[in-house]
C-alpha atoms as a PDB file:
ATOM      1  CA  UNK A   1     -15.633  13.820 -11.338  1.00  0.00           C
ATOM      2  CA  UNK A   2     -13.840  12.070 -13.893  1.00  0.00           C
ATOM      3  CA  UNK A   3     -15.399   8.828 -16.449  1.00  0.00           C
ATOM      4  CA  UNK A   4     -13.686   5.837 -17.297  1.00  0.00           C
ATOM      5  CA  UNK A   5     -14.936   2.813 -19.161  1.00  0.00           C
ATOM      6  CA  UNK A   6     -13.169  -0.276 -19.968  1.00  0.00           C
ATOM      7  CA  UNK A   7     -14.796  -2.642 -22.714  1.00  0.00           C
ATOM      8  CA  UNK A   8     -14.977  -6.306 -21.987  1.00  0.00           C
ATOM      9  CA  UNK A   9     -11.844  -7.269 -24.379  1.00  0.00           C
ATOM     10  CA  UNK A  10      -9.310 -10.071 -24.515  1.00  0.00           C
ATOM     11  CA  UNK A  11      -6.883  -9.027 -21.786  1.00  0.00           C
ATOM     12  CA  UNK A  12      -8.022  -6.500 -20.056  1.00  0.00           C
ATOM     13  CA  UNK A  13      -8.352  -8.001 -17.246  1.00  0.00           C
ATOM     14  CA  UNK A  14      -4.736  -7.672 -16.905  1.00  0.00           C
ATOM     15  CA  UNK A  15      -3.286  -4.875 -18.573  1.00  0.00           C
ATOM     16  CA  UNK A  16      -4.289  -1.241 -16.946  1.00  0.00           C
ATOM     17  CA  UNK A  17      -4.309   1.351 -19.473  1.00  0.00           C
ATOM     18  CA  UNK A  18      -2.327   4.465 -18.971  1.00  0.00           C
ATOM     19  CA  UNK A  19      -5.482   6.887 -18.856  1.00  0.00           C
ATOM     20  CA  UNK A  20      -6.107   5.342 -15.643  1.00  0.00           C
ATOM     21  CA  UNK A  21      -2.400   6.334 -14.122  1.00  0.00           C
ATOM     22  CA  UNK A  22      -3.530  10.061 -15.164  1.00  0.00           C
ATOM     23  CA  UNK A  23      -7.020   9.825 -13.595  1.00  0.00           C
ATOM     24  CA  UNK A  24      -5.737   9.154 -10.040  1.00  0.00           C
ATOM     25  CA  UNK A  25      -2.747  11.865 -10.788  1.00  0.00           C
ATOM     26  CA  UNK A  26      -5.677  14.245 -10.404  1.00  0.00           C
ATOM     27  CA  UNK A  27      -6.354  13.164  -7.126  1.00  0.00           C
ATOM     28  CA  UNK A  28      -9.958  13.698  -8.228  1.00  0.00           C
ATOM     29  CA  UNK A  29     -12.790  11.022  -7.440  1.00  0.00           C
ATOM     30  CA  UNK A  30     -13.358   8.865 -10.798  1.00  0.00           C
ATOM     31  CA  UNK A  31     -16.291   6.690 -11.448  1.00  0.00           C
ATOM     32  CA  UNK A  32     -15.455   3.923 -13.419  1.00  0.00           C
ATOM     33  CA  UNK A  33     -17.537   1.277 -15.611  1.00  0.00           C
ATOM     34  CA  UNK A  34     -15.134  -1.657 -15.623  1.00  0.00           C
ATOM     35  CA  UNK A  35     -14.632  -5.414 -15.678  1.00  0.00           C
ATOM     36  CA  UNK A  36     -13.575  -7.140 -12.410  1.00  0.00           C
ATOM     37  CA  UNK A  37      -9.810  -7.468 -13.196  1.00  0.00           C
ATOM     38  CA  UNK A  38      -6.655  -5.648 -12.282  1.00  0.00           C
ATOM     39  CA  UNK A  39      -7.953  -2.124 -13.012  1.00  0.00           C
ATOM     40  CA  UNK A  40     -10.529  -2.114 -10.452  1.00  0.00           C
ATOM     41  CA  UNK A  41      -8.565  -3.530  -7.872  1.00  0.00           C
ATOM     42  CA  UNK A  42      -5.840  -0.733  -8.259  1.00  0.00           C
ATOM     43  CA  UNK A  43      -9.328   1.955  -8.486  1.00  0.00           C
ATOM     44  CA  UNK A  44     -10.214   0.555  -5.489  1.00  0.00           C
ATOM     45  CA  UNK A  45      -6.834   0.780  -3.243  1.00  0.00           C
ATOM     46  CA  UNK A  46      -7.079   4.804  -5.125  1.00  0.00           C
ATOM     47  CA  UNK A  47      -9.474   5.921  -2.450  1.00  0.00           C
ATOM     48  CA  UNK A  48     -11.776   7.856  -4.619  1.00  0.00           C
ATOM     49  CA  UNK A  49     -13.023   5.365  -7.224  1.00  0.00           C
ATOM     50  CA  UNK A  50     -16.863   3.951  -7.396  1.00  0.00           C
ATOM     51  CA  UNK A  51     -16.253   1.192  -9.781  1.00  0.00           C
ATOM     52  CA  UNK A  52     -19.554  -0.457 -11.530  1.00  0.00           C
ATOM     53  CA  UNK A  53     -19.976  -3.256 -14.338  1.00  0.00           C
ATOM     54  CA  UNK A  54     -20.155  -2.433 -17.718  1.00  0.00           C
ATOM     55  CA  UNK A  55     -23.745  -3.223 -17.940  1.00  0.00           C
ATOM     56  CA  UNK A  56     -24.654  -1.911 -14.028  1.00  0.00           C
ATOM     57  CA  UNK A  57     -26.437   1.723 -15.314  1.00  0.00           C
ATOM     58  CA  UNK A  58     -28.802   1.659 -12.042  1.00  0.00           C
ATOM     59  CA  UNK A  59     -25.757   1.264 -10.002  1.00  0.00           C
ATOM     60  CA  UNK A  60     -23.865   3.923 -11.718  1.00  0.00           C
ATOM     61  CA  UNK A  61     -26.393   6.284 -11.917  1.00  0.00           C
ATOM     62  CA  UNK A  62     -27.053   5.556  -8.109  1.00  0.00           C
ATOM     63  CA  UNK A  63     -23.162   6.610  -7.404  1.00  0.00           C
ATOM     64  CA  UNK A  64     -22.961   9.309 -10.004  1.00  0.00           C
ATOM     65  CA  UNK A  65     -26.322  10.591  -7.601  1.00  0.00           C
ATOM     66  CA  UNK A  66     -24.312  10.455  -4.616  1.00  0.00           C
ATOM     67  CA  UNK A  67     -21.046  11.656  -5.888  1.00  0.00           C
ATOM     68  CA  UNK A  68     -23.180  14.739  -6.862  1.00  0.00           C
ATOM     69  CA  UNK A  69     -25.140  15.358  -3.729  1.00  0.00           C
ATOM     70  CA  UNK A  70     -21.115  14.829  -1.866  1.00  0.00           C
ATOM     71  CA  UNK A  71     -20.237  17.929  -4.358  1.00  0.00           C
ATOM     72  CA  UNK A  72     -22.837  20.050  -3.221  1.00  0.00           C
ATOM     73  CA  UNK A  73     -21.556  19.774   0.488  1.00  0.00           C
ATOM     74  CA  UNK A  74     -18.259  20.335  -0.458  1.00  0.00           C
ATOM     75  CA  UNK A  75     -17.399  16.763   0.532  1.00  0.00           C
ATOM     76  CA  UNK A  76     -15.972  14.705  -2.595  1.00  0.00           C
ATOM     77  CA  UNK A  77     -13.685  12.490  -2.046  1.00  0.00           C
ATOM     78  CA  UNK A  78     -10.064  12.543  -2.738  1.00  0.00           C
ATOM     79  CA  UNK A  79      -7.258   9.932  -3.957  1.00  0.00           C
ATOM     80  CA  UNK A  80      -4.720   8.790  -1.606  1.00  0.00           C
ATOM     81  CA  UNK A  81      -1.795  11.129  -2.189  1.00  0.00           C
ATOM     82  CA  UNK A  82       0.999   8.379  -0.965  1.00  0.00           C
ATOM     83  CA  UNK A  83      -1.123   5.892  -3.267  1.00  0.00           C
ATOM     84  CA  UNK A  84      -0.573   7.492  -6.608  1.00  0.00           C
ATOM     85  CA  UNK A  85       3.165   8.747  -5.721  1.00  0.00           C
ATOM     86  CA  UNK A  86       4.335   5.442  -6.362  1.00  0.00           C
ATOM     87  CA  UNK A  87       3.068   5.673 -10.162  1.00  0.00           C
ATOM     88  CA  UNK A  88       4.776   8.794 -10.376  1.00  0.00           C
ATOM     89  CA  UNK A  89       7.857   8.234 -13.049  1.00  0.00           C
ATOM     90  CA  UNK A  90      10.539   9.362 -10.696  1.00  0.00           C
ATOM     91  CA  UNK A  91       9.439   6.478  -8.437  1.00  0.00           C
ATOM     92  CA  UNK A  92       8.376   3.701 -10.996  1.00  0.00           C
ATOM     93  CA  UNK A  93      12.038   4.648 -12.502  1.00  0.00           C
ATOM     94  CA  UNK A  94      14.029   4.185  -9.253  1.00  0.00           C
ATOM     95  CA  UNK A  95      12.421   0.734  -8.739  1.00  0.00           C
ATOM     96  CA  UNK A  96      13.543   0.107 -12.496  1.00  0.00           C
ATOM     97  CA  UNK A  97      16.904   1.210 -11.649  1.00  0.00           C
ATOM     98  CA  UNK A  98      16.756  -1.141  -8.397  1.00  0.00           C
ATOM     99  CA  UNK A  99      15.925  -4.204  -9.939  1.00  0.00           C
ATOM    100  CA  UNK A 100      18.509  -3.650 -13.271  1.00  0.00           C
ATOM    101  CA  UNK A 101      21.417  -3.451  -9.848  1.00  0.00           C
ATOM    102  CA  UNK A 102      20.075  -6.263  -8.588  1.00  0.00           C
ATOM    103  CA  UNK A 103      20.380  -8.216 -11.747  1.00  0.00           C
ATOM    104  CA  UNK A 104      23.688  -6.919 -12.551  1.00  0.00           C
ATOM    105  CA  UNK A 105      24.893  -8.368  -9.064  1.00  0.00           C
ATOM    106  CA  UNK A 106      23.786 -11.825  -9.516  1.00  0.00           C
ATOM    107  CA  UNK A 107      25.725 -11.629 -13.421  1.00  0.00           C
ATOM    108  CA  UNK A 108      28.582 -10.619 -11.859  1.00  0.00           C
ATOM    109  CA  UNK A 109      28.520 -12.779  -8.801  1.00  0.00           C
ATOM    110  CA  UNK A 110      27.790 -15.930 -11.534  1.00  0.00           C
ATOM    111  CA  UNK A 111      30.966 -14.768 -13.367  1.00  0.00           C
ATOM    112  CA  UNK A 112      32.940 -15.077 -10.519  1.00  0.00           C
END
């Protein structure tokens, strides 16, 4: 089980830090004290996230309970492995590449 907390700050309710990218790498479930924002909506397409306020320690506690009793069966959840591929750098690179081809059409069709 892996903890992440995100701070209510200016922004982040649109920037995703990189630590998250590395917690759903793991594939491992995450529980998450967060903002609403665009962090927990990518935790929550992950598959494997329990994401609570900030403030919300009942609710957290209540899910770190349950995440525990799911590890004592043997039944934690995993991340969606076709989810997180698409971080992967080889991936986020070739869309890079994709849209720089795309722009370098449309420049050379305007030259024309």
């Amino acid at each position: 089980l892996l903890f992440l907390t995100l701070g209510q700050r200016e922004h982040i309710n649109s920037v995703t830090p990189g630590k998250v990218f590395e917690y759903m790498g793991s594939l491992k479930p995450i529980i998450a004290y967060i903002p609403e924002g665009v962090t927990r909506d990518l935790l929550s397409e992950y598959g494997a996230a329990k994401c609570v306020g900030i403030k919300d320690v009942e609710k957290g506690a209540d899910d770190i309970e349950k995440l525990f009793k799911l590890w004592k069966r043997k039944e934690l959840p995993s991340g969606k492995p076709k989810f997180v591929d698409q971080f992967e750098r080889f991936n986020t690179a070739k869309v890079l590449s994709n849209v720089l081809e795309l722009i370098d059409k449309e420049n050379q069709q305007q030259r024309r």
